[in-house]
Protein backbone atom coordinates (compact mmCIF):
# COMPACT_ATOMS: atom_id res chain seq x y z
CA UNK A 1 16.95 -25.44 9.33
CA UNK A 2 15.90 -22.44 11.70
CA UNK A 3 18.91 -20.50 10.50
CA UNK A 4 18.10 -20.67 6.77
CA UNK A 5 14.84 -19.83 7.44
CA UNK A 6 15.61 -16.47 9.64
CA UNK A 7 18.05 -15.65 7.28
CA UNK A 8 16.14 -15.45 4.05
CA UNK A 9 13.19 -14.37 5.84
CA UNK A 10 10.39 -17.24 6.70
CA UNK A 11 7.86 -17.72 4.14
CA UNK A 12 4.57 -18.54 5.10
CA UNK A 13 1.48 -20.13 3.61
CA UNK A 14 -1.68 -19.26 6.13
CA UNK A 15 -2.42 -23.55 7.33
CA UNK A 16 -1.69 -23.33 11.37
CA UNK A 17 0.89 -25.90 11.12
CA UNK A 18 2.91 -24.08 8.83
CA UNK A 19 2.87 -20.91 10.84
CA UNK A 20 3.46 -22.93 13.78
CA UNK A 21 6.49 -24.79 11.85
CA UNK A 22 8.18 -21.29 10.98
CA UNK A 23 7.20 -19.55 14.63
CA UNK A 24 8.50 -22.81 16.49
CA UNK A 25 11.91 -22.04 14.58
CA UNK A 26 12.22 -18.92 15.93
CA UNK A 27 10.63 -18.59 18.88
CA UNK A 28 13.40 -19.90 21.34
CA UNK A 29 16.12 -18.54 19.44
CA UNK A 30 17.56 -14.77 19.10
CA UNK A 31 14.47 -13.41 19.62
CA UNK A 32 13.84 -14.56 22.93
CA UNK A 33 16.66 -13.77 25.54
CA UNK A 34 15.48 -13.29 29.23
CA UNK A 35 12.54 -11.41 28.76
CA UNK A 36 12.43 -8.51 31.27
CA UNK A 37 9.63 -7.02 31.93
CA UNK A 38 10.79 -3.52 31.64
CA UNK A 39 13.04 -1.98 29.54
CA UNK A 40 14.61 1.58 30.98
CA UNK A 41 11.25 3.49 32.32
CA UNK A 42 9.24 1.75 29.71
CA UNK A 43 6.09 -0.42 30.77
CA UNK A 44 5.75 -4.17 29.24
CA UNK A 45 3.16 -2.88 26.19
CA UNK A 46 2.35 -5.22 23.26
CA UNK A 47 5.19 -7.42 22.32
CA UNK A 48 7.51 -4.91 23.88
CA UNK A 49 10.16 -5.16 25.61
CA UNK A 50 10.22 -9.27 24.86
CA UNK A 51 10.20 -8.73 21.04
CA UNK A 52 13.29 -6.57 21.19
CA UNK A 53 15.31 -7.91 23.78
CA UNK A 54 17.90 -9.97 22.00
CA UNK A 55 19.86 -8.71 18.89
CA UNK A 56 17.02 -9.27 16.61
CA UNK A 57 13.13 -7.51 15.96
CA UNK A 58 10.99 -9.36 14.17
CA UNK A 59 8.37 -8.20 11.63
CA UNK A 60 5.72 -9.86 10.65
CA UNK A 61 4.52 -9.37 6.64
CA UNK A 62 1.21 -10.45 5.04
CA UNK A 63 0.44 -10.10 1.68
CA UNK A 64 -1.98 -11.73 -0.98
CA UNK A 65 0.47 -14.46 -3.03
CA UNK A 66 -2.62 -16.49 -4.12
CA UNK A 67 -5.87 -14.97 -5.31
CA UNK A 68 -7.13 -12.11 -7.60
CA UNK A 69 -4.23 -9.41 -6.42
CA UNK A 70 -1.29 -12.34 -6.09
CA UNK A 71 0.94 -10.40 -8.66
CA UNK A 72 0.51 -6.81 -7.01
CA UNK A 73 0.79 -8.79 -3.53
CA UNK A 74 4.47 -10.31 -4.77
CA UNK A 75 5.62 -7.16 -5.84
CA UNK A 76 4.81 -5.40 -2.85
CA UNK A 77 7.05 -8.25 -1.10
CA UNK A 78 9.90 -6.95 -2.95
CA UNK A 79 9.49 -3.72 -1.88
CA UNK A 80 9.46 -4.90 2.01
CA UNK A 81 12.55 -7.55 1.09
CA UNK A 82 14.62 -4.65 -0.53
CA UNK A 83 14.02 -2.43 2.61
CA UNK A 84 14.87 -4.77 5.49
CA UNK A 85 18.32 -5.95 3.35
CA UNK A 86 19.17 -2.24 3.40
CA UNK A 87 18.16 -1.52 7.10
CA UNK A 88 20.30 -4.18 7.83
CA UNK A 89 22.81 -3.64 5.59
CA UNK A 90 23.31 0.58 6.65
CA UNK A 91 22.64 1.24 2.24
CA UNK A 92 22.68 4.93 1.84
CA UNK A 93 19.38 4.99 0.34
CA UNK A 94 17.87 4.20 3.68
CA UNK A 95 20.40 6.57 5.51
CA UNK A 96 19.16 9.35 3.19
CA UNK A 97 15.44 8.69 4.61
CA UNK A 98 16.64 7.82 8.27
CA UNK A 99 19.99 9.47 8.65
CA UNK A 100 20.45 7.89 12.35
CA UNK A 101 20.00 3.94 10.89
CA UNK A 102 23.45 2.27 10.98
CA UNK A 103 22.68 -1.04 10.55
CA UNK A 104 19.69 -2.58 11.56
CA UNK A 105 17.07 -0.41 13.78
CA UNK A 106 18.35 0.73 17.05
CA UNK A 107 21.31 -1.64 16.34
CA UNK A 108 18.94 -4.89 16.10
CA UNK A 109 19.26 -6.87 12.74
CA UNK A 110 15.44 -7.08 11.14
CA UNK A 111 14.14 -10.80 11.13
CA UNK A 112 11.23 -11.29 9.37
CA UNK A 113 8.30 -13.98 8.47
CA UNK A 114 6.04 -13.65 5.84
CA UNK A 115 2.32 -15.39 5.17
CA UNK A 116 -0.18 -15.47 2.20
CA UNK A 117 -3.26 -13.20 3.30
CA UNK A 118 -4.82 -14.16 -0.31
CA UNK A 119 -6.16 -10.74 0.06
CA UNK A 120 -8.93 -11.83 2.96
CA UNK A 121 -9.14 -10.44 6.22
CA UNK A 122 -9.78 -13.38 8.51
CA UNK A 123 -6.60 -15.58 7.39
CA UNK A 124 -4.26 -11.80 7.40
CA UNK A 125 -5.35 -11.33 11.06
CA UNK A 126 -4.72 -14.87 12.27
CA UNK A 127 -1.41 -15.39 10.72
CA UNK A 128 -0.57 -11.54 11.85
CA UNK A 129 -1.78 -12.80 15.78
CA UNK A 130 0.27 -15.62 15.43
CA UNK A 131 3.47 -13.37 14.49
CA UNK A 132 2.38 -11.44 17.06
CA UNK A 133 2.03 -13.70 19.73
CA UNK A 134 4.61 -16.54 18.96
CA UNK A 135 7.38 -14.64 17.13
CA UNK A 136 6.51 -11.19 19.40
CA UNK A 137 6.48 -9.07 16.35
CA UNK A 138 7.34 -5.53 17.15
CA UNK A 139 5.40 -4.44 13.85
CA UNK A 140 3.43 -5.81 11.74
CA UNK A 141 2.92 -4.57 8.19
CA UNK A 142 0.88 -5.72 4.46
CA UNK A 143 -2.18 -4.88 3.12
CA UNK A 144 -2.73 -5.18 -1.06
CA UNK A 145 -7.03 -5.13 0.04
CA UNK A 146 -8.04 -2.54 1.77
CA UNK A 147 -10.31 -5.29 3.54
CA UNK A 148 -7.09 -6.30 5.03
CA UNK A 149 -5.99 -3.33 6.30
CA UNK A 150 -9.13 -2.48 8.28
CA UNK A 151 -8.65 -5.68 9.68
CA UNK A 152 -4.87 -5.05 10.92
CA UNK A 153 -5.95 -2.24 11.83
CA UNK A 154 -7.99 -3.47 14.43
CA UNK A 155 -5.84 -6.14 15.38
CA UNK A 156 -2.98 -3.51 16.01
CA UNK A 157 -4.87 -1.53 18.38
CA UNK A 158 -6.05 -4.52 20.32
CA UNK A 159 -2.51 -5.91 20.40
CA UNK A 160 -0.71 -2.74 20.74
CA UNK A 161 1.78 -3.61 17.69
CA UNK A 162 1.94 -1.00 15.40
CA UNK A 163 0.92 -1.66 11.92
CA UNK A 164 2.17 -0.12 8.91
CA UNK A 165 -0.35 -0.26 6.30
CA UNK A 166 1.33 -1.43 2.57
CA UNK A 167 -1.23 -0.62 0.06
CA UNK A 168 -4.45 0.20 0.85
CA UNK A 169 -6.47 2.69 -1.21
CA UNK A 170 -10.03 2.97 1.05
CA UNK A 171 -10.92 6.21 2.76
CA UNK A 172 -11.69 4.40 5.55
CA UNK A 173 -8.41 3.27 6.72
CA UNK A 174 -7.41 6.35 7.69
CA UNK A 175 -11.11 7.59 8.21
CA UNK A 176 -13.92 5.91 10.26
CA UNK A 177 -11.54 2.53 10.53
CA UNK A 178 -8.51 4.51 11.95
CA UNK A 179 -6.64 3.55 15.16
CA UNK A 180 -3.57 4.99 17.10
CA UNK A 181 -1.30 2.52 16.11
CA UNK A 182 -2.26 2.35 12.37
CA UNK A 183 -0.06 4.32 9.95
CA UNK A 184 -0.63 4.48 6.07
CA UNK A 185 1.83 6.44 3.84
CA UNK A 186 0.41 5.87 0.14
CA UNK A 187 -2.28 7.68 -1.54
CA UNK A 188 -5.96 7.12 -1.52
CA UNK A 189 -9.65 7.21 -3.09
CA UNK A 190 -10.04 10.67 -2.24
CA UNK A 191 -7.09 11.85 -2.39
CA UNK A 192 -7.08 9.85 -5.89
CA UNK A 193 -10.20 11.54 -7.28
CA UNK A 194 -9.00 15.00 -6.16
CA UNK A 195 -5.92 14.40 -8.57
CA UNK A 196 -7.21 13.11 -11.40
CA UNK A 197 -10.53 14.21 -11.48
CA UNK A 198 -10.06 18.19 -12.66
CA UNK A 199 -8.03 15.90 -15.50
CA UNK A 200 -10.86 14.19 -16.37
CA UNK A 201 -12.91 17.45 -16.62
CA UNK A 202 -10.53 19.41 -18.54
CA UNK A 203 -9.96 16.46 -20.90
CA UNK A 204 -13.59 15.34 -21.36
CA UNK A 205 -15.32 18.47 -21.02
CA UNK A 206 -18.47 19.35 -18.12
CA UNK A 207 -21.72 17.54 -18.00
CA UNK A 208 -20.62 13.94 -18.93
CA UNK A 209 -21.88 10.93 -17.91
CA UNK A 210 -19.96 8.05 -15.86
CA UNK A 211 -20.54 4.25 -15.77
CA UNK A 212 -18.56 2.80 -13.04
CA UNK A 213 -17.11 -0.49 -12.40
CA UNK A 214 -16.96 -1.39 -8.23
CA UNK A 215 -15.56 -4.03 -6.71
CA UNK A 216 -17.68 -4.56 -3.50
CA UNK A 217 -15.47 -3.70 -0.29
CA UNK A 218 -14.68 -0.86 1.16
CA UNK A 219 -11.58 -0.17 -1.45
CA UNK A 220 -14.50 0.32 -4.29
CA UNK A 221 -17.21 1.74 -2.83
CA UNK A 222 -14.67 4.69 -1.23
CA UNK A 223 -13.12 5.28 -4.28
CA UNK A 224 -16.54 5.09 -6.56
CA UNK A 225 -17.98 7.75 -4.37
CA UNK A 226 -15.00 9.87 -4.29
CA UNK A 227 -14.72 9.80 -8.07
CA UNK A 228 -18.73 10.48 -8.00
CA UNK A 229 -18.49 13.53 -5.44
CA UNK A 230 -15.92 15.63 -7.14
CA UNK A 231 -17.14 14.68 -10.77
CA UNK A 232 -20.29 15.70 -9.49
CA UNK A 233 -18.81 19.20 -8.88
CA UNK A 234 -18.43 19.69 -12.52
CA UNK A 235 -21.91 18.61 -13.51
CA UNK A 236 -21.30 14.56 -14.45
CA UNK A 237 -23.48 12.08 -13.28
CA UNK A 238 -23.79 8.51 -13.11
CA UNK A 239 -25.03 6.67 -15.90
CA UNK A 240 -24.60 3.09 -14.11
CA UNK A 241 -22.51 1.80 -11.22
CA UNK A 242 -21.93 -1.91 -11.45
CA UNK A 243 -21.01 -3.13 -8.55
CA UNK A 244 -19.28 -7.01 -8.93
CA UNK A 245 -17.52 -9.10 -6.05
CA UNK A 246 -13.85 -9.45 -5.25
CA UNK A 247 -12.68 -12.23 -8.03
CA UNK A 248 -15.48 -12.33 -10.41
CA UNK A 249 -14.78 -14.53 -13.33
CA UNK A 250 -16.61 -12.99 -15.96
CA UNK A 251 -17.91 -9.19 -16.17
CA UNK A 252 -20.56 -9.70 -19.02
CA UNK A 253 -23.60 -9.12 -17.17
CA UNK A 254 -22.25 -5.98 -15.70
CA UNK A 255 -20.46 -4.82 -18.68
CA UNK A 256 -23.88 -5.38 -20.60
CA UNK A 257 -25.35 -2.85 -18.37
CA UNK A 258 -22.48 -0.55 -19.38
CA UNK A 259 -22.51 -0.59 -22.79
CA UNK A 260 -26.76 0.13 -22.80
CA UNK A 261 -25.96 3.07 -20.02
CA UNK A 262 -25.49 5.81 -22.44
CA UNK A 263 -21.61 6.68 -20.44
CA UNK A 264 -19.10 8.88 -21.88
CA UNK A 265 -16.44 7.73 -20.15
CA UNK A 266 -15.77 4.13 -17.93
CA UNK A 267 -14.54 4.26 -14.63
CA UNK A 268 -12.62 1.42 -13.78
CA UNK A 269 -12.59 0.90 -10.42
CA UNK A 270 -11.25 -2.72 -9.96
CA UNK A 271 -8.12 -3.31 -8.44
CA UNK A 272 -5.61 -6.66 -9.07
CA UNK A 273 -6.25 -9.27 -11.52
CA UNK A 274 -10.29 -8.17 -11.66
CA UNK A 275 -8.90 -4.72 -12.91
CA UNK A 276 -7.11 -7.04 -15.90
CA UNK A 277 -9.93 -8.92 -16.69
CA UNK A 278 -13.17 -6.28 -16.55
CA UNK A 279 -10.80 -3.82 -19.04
CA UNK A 280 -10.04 -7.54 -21.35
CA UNK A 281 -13.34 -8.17 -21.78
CA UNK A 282 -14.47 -4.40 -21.69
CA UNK A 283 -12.48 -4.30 -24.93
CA UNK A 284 -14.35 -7.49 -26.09
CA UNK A 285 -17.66 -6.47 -25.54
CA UNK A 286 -17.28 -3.55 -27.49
CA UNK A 287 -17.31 -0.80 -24.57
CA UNK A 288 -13.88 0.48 -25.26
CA UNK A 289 -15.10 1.40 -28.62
CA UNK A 290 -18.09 3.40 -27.50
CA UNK A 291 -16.66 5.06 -24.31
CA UNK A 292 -13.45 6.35 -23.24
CA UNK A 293 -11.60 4.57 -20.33
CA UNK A 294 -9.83 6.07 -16.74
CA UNK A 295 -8.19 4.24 -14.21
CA UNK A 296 -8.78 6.46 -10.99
CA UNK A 297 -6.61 4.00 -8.71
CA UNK A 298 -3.78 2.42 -10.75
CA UNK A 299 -2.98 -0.73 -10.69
CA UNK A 300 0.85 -2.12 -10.69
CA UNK A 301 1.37 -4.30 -13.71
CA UNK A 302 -2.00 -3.60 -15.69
CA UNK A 303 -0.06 -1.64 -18.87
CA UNK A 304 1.62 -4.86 -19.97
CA UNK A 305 -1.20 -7.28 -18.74
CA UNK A 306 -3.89 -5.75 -20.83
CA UNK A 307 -1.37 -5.59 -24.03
CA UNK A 308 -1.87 -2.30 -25.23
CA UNK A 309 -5.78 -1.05 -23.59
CA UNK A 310 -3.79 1.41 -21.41
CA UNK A 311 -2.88 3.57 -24.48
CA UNK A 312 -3.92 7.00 -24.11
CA UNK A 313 -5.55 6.19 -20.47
CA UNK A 314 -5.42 8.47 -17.93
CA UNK A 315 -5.12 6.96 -14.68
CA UNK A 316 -3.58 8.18 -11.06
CA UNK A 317 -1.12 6.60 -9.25
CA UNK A 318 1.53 6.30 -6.19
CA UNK A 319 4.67 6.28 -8.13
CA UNK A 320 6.32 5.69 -12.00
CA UNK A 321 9.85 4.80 -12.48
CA UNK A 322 10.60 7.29 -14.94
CA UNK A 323 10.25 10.01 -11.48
CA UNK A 324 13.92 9.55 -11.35
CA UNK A 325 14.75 12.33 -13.24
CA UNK A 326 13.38 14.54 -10.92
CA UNK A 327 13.74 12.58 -7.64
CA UNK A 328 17.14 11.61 -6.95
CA UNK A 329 16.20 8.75 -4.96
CA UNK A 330 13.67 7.23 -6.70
CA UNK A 331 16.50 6.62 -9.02
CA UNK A 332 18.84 4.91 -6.70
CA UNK A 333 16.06 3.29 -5.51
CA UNK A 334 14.96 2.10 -9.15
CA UNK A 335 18.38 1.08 -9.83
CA UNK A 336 19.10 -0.95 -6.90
CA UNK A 337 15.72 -2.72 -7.12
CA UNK A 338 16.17 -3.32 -11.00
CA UNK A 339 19.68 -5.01 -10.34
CA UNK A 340 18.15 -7.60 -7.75
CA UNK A 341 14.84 -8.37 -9.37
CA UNK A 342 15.67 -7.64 -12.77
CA UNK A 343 12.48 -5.55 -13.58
CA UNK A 344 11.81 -1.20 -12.95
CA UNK A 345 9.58 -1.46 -9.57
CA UNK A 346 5.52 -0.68 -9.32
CA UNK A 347 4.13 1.82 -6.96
CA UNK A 348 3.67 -1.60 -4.78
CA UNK A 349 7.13 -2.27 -4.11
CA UNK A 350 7.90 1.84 -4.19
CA UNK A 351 5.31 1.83 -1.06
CA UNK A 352 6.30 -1.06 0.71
CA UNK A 353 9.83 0.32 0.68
CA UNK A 354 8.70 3.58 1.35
CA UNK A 355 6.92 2.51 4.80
CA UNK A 356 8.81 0.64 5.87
CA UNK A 357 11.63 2.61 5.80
CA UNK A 358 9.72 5.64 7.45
CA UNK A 359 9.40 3.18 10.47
CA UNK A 360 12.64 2.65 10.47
CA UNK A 361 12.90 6.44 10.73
CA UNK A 362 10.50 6.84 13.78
CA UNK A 363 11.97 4.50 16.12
CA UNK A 364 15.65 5.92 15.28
CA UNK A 365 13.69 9.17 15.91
CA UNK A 366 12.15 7.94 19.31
CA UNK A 367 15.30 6.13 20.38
CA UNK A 368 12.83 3.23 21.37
CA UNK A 369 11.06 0.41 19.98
CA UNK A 370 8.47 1.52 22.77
CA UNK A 371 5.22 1.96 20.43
CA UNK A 372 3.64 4.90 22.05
CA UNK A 373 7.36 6.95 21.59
CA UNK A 374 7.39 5.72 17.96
CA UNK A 375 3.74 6.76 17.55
CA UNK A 376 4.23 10.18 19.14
CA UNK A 377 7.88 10.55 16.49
CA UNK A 378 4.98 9.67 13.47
CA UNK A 379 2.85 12.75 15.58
CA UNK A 380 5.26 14.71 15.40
CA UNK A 381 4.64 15.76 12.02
CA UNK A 382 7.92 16.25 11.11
CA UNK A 383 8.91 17.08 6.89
CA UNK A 384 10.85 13.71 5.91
CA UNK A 385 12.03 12.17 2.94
CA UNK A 386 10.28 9.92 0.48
CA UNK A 387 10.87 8.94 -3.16
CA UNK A 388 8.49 11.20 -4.41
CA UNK A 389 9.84 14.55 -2.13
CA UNK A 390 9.29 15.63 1.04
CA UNK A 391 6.31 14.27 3.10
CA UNK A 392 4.97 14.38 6.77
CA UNK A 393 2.35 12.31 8.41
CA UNK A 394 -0.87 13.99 9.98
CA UNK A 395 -1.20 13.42 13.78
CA UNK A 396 -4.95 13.48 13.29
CA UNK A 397 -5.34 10.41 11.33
CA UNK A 398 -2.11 9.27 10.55
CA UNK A 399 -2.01 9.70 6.83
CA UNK A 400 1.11 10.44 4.98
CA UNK A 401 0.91 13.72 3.23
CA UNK A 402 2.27 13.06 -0.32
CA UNK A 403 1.84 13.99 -3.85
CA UNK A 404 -0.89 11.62 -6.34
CA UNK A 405 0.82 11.05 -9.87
CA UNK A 406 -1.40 11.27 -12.84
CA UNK A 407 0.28 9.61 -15.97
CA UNK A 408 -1.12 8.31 -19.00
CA UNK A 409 -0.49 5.54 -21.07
CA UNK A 410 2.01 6.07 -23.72
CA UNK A 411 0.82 5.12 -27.35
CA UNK A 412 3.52 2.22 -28.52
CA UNK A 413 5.08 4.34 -30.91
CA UNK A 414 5.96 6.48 -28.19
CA UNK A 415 7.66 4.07 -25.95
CA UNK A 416 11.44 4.31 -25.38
CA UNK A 417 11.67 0.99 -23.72
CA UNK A 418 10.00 -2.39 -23.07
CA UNK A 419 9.00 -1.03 -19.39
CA UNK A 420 7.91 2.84 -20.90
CA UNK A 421 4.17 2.31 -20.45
CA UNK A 422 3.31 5.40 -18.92
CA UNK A 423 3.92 9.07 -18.96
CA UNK A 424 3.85 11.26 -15.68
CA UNK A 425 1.41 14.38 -16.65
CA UNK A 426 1.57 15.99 -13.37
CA UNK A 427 2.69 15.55 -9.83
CA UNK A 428 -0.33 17.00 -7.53
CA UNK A 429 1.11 18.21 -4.33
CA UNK A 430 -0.73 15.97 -1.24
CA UNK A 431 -1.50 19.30 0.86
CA UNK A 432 -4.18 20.77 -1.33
CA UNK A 433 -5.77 17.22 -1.99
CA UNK A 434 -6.69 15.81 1.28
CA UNK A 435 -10.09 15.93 2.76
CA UNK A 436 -9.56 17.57 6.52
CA UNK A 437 -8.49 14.93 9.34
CA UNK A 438 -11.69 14.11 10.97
CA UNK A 439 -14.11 14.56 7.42
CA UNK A 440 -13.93 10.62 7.11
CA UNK A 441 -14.71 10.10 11.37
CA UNK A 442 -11.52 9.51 11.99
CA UNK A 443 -11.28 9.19 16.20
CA UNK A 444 -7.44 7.72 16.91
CA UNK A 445 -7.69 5.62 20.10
CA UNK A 446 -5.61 5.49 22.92
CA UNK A 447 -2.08 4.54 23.20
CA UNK A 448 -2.11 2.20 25.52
């Protein structure tokens, strides 16, 4: 039984005694061979050396597979899966972002377990401290809620593991919440409403008025404010921002107050399932009829989900298939994804792949599984490959520096295929978008 369940990977609900079912597997196996308590010059840190002194490294992955963002959570799986079978596999996609990976990272064959966050912080970090502390995970990685990431965030530094952040579209990650030995590579609230919102203006014209729907955690309220700040710029204001918690069931009550706001346009904020349901029952209520719609943060999945409402929507976003003809990777990476899970990949999976493989990249670069040499290789700032172009991560805050894609929902006459939804209206280039390193209170901690 252990060796089915390292070799598929070990799934993981978040009950103690099934993490402790799937860590007793594989604690006393590969990963645990002598343990010395130094490796070359390197000091014990974290889970290293012990985490990477066998043939194996083991990561651990959380990621909402219950709850409100379950479907954007299993998709973002994918993207992880795909990446550790080519690590481990040498696939020339990953040797075209980390030209020194053979097979496996530094030679050691990824192992990997993975638990349901259901997109809350307190069960992410303890099934993320458990991987840490009975399966030594070298890195941990996940996200989906921002909420989440904050929280692994904080568990990283504490822990010294470094975490690579999956999807995660708050300011603050990267901003007051930061830490050393956090990294996030997709885009963001700010970096969102810098994208689309000169789109908005030249589409809708100066002077309008907004009604906002927020989900209330720091994912919404970064990216209501964002939106807010730079619309302001142009003269719009806000006619209502209805703030509604994570899951909410029904949206009449706040979509009531939408409809009597006088808006121009609705801003849907909502992320996941809640992003599915507020624009269903937008439509219902008659809002969709009175106001025009935008989708600052997109969501994977929502086109064919809300059947048609993302016709003619504008909405940014981390990554659309249909980049393949200018990106030659994106389309070997579309193709090689489509063949194993039989569907074109969301910006989840794009990300997850994405991140992972850059830390694949940074300890090939550092030479070491050592955290503060892989930190210092992220530092480094160094132009690197991604499937949207070239890229480098800040060493101020450890954002990725990457393009926002603004598309727009293709009318169904329009669409070429059953996965066409969307049409990519510009590419914005990340270095004019960002705010500057230390605008969000950003202060990186120590590395050891």
């Amino acid at each position: 039984m252990k060796d089915n369940l390292i070799g598929r990977g070990l799934s993981l609900g978040i009950s103690r005694r099934r993490l402790l079912q799937g860590s007793a597997g594989l604690v006393g196996g590969t990963l645990v061979q002598g343990l010395p308590a130094f490796a070359a010059d390197k000091p014990a840190l974290g889970t290293y050396p012990a985490g990477v002194s066998g043939s194996t490294a083991f990561i651990g992955i959380s990621v909402p597979r219950t709850g409100t963002y379950a479907v954007q959570g299993e998709d973002e799986l994918k993207g992880y899966e795909l990446a550790v079978e080519h690590i481990n596999s040498g696939h020339e996609l990953i040797k075209k972002i980390s030209p020194k990976t053979t097979k496996g990272v530094l030679g050691k064959e990824l192992k990997y377990g993975v638990a349901d966050s259901a997109a809350k912080p307190n069960e992410a970090v303890q099934a993320q401290q458990r991987f840490i502390s009975e399966n030594k995970a070298i890195m941990i990685t996940g996200g989906t809620s921002s909420a989440v990431a904050v929280a692994l965030n904080k568990l990283a530094q504490r822990e010294h593991v470094i975490f690579v952040c999956g999807i995660s579209g708050s300011n603050d990650t990267t901003g007051k919440d930061c830490v050393r030995y956090g990294f996030r590579q997709d885009f963001f609230g700010q970096t969102a409403a810098a994208a689309i919102g000169p789109v908005m203006v030249k589409t809708f014209g100066k002077g309008k008025k907004a009604a906002y729907l927020t989900p209330d955690y720091t994912y919404g309220h970064t990216v209501t404010k964002s939106m807010q700040d730079y619309l302001a710029t142009a003269g719009w204001t806000t006619a209502t921002d209805q703030v509604a918690p994570l899951g909410a069931p029904d949206y009449s009550s706040y979509l009531l107050n939408v409809a009597n706001s006088g808006a121009d346009v609705l801003i849907n904020v909502n992320w996941g399932h809640d992003a599915v349901l507020s624009t269903q029952q937008a439509k219902q209520f008659g809002v969709l009829d009175k106001m025009k719609l935008v989708v600052p943060y997109q969501v994977p999945f929502i086109a064919p989900e809300t059947k048609g409402l993302m016709q003619g929507v504008y909405a940014a976003t981390d990554y659309w298939w249909t980049l393949e003809d200018k990106f030659p990777l994106a389309k070997i990476f579309n193709e090689t994804f489509e063949k194993k899970y039989g569907y074109k990949p969301e910006w989840g999976a794009e990300n997850a792949y994405v991140s992972f493989a850059h830390w694949a990249r940074m300890v090939e670069e550092a030479g070491s599984f050592y955290p503060p040499d892989v930190i210092k290789a992220y530092e480094k700032g160094e132009t690197i490959p991604s499937l949207v172009g070239d890229v480098h991560y800040r060493a101020e805050d450890h954002q990725c520096v990457r393009p926002v894609i603004i598309v727009r929902g293709k009318m169904e006459k329009d669409m070429k295929s059953k996965d066409d939804y969307w049409e990519v209206v510009e590419i914005v280039p990340g270095e004019g978008l960002m705010q500057k390193p230390d605008a969000f209170g950003c202060h990186l901690g120590e590395y050891s």
